[in-house]
C-alpha atoms as a PDB file:
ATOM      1  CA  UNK A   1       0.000   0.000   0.000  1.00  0.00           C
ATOM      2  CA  UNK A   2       1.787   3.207  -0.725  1.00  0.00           C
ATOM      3  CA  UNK A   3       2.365   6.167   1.733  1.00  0.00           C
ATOM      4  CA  UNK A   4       0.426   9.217   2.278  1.00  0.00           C
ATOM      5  CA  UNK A   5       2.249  12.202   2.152  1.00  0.00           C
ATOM      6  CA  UNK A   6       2.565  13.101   5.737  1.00  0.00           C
ATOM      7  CA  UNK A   7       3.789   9.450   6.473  1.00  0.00           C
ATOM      8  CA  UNK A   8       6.099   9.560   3.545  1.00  0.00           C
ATOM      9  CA  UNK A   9       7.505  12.770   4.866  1.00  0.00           C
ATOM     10  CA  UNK A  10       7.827  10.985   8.184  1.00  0.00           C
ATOM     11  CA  UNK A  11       9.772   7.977   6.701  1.00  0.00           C
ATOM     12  CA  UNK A  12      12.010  10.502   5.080  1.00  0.00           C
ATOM     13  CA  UNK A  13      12.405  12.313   9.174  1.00  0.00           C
ATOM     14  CA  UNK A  14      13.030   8.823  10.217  1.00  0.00           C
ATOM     15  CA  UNK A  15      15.602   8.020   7.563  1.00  0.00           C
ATOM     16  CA  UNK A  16      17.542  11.261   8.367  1.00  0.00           C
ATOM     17  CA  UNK A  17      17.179  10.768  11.918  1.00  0.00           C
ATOM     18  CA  UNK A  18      19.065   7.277  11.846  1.00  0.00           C
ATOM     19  CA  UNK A  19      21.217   7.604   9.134  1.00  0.00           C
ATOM     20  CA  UNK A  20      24.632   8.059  11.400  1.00  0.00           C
ATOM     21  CA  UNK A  21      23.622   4.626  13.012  1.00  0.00           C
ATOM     22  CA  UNK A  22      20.909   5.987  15.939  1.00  0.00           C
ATOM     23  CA  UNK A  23      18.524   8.546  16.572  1.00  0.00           C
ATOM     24  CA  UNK A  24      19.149  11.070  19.208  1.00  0.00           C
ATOM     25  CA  UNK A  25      16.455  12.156  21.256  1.00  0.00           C
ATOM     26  CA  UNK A  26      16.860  15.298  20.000  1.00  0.00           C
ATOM     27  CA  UNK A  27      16.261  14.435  16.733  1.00  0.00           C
ATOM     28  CA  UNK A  28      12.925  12.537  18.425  1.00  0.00           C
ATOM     29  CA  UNK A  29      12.107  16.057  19.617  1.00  0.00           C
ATOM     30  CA  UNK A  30      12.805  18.060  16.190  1.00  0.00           C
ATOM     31  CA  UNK A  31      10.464  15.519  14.329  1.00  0.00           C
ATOM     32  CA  UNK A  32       7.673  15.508  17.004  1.00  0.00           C
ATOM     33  CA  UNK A  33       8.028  19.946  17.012  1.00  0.00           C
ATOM     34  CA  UNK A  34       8.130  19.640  13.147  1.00  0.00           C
ATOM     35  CA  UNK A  35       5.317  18.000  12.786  1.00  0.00           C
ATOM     36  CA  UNK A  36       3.343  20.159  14.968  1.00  0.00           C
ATOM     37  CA  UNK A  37       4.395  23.031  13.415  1.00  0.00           C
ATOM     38  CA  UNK A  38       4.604  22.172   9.531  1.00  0.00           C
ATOM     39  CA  UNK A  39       1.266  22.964   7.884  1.00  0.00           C
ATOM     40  CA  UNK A  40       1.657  20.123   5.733  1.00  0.00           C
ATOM     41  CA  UNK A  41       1.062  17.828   8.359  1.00  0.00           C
ATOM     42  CA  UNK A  42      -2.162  19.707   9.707  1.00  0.00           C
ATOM     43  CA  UNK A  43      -4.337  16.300   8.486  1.00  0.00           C
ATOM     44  CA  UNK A  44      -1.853  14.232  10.205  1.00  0.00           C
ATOM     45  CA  UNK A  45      -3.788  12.180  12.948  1.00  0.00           C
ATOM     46  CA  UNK A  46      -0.266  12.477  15.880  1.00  0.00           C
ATOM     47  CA  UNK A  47      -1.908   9.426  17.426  1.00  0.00           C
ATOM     48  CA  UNK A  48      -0.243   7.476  14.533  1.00  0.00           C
ATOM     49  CA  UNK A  49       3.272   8.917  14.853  1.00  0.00           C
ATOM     50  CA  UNK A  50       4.907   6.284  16.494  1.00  0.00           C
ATOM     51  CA  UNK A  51       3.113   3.531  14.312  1.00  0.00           C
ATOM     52  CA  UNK A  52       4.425   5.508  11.029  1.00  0.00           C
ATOM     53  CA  UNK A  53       7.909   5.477  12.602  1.00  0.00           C
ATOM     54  CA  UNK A  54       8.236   2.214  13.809  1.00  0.00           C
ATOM     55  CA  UNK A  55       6.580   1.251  10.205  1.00  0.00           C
ATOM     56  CA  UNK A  56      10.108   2.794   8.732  1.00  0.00           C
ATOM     57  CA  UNK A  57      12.167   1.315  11.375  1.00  0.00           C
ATOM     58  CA  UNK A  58      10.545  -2.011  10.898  1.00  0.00           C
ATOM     59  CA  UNK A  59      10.672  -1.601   6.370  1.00  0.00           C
ATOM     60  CA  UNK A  60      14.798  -0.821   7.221  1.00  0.00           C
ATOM     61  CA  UNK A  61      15.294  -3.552   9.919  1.00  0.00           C
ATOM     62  CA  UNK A  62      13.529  -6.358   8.382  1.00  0.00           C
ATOM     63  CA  UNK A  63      15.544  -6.131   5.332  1.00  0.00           C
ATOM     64  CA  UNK A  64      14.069  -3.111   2.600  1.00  0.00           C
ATOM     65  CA  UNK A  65      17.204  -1.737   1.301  1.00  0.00           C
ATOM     66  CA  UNK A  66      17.403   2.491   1.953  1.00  0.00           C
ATOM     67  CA  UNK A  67      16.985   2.766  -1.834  1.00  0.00           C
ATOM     68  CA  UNK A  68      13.687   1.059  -1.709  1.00  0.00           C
ATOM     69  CA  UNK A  69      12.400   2.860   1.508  1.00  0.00           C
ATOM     70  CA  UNK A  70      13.737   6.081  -0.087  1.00  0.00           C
ATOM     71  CA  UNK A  71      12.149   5.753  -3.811  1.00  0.00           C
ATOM     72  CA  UNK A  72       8.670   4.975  -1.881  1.00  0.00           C
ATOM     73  CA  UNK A  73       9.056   7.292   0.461  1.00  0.00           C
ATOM     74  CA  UNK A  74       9.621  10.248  -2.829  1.00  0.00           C
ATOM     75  CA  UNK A  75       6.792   8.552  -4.750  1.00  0.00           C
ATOM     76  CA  UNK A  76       4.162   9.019  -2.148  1.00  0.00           C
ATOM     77  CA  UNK A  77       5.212  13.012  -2.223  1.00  0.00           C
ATOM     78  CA  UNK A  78       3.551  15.280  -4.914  1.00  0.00           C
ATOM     79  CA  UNK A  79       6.397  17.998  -6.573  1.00  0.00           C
ATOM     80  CA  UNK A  80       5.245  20.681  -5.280  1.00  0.00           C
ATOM     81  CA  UNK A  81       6.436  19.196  -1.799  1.00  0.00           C
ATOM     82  CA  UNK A  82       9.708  17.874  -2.840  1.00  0.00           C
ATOM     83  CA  UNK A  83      11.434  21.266  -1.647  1.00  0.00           C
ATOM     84  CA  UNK A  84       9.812  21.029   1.834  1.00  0.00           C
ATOM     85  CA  UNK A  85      10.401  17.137   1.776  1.00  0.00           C
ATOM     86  CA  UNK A  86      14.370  17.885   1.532  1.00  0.00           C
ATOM     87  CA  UNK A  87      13.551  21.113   4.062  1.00  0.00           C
ATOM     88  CA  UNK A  88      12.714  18.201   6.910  1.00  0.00           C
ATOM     89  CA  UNK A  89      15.376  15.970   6.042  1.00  0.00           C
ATOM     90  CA  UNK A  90      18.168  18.598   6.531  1.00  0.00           C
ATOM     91  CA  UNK A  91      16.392  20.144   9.768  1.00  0.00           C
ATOM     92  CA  UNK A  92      16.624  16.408  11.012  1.00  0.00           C
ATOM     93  CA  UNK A  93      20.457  15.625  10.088  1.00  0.00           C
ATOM     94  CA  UNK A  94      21.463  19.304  11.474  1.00  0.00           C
ATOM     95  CA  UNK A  95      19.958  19.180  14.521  1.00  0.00           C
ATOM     96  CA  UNK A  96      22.980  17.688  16.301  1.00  0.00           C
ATOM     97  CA  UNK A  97      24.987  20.660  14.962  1.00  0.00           C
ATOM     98  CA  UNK A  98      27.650  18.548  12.922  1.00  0.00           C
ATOM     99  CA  UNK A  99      26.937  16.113   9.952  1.00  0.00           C
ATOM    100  CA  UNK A 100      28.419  12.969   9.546  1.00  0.00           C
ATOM    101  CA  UNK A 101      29.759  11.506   6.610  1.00  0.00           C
ATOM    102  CA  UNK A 102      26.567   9.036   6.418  1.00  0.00           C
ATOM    103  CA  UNK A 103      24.229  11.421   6.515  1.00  0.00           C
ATOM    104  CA  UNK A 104      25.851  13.907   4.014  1.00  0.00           C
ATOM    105  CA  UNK A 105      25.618  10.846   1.431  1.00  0.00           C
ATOM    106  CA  UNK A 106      21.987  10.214   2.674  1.00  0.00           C
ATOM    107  CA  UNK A 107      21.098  13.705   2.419  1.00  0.00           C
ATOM    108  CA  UNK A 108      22.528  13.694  -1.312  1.00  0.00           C
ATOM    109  CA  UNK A 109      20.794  10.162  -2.418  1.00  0.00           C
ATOM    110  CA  UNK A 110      17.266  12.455  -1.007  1.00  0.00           C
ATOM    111  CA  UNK A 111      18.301  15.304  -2.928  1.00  0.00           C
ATOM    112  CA  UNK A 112      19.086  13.297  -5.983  1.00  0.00           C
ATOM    113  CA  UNK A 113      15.573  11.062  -5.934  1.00  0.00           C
ATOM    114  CA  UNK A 114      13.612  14.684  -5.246  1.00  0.00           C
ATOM    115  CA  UNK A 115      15.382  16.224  -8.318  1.00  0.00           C
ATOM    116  CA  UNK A 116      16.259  19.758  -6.764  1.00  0.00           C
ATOM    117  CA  UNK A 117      17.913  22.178  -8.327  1.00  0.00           C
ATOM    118  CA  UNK A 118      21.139  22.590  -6.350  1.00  0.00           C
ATOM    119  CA  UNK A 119      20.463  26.160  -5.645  1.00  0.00           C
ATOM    120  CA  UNK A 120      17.133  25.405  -3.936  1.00  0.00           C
ATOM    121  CA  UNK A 121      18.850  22.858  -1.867  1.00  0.00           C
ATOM    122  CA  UNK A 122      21.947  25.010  -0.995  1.00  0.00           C
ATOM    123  CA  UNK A 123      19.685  27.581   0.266  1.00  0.00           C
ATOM    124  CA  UNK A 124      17.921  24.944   2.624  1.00  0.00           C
ATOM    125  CA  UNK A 125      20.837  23.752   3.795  1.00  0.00           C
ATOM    126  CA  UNK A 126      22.314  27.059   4.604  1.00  0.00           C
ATOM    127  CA  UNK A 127      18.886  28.251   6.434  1.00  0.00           C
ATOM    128  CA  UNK A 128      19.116  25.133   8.578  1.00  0.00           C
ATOM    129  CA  UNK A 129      22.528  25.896   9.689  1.00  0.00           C
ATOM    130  CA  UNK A 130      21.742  29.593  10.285  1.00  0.00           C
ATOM    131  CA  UNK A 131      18.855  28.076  12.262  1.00  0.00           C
ATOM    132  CA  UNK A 132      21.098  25.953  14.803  1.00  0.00           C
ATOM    133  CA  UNK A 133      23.836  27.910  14.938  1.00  0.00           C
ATOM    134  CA  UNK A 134      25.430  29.359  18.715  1.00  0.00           C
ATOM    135  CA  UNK A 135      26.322  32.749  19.476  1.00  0.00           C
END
């Protein structure tokens, strides 16, 4: 069955989240904030968060290659999301303030499958790191 949008875009959180090996709880906390404060998860019923994610924990676990759970994940999202789609990825891989070599390569293989222009995505990636940056 494929995804809905919001749970695609959650697979996609997920993906980010545990790309360097394990999800941080603050990562947990960025995804939970995002999604109450993204409007494109206003139709989103939250009592189904933790099934979605544990539905992309489970796909990666039990064997789905990330290039399947990826391409599924980007199929369930309409084009005129893909921007925000990459937007949610890079807020989740940035939150930790430093990005690991596995999640620069993830973040390209999402970028790639969305078919960004590389302007767009520069300018997400450099608003996310304005975002979590320290005085």
């Amino acid at each position: 069955m494929p995804l809905s949008t919001p749970d695609a875009l959650i697979h996609l959180m997920v993906v980010a989240a545990s790309s360097d090996a394990r999800i941080s709880p603050s990562e947990i906390e960025r995804i939970d904030g995002l999604i109450d404060q993204s409007p494109v998860f206003d139709s989103f019923d939250r009592s189904r968060l933790v099934a979605v994610a544990n539905d992309c924990v489970d796909k990666i676990n039990g064997g789905a290659d990330l290039e399947t759970v990826l391409d599924d994940a980007v199929a369930a999202i309409p084009q005129r999301l893909h921007d925000t789609a990459y937007a949610l990825a890079v807020e989740i891989t940035a939150v930790d303030l430093r990005l690991e070599q596995e999640e620069l390569r993830l973040l390209e293989m999402i970028r790639d499958r969305l078919d960004l222009d590389r302007l767009v995505t520069a300018a997400i990636e450099t608003a996310a790191r304005a975002r979590f940056r320290h005085a």
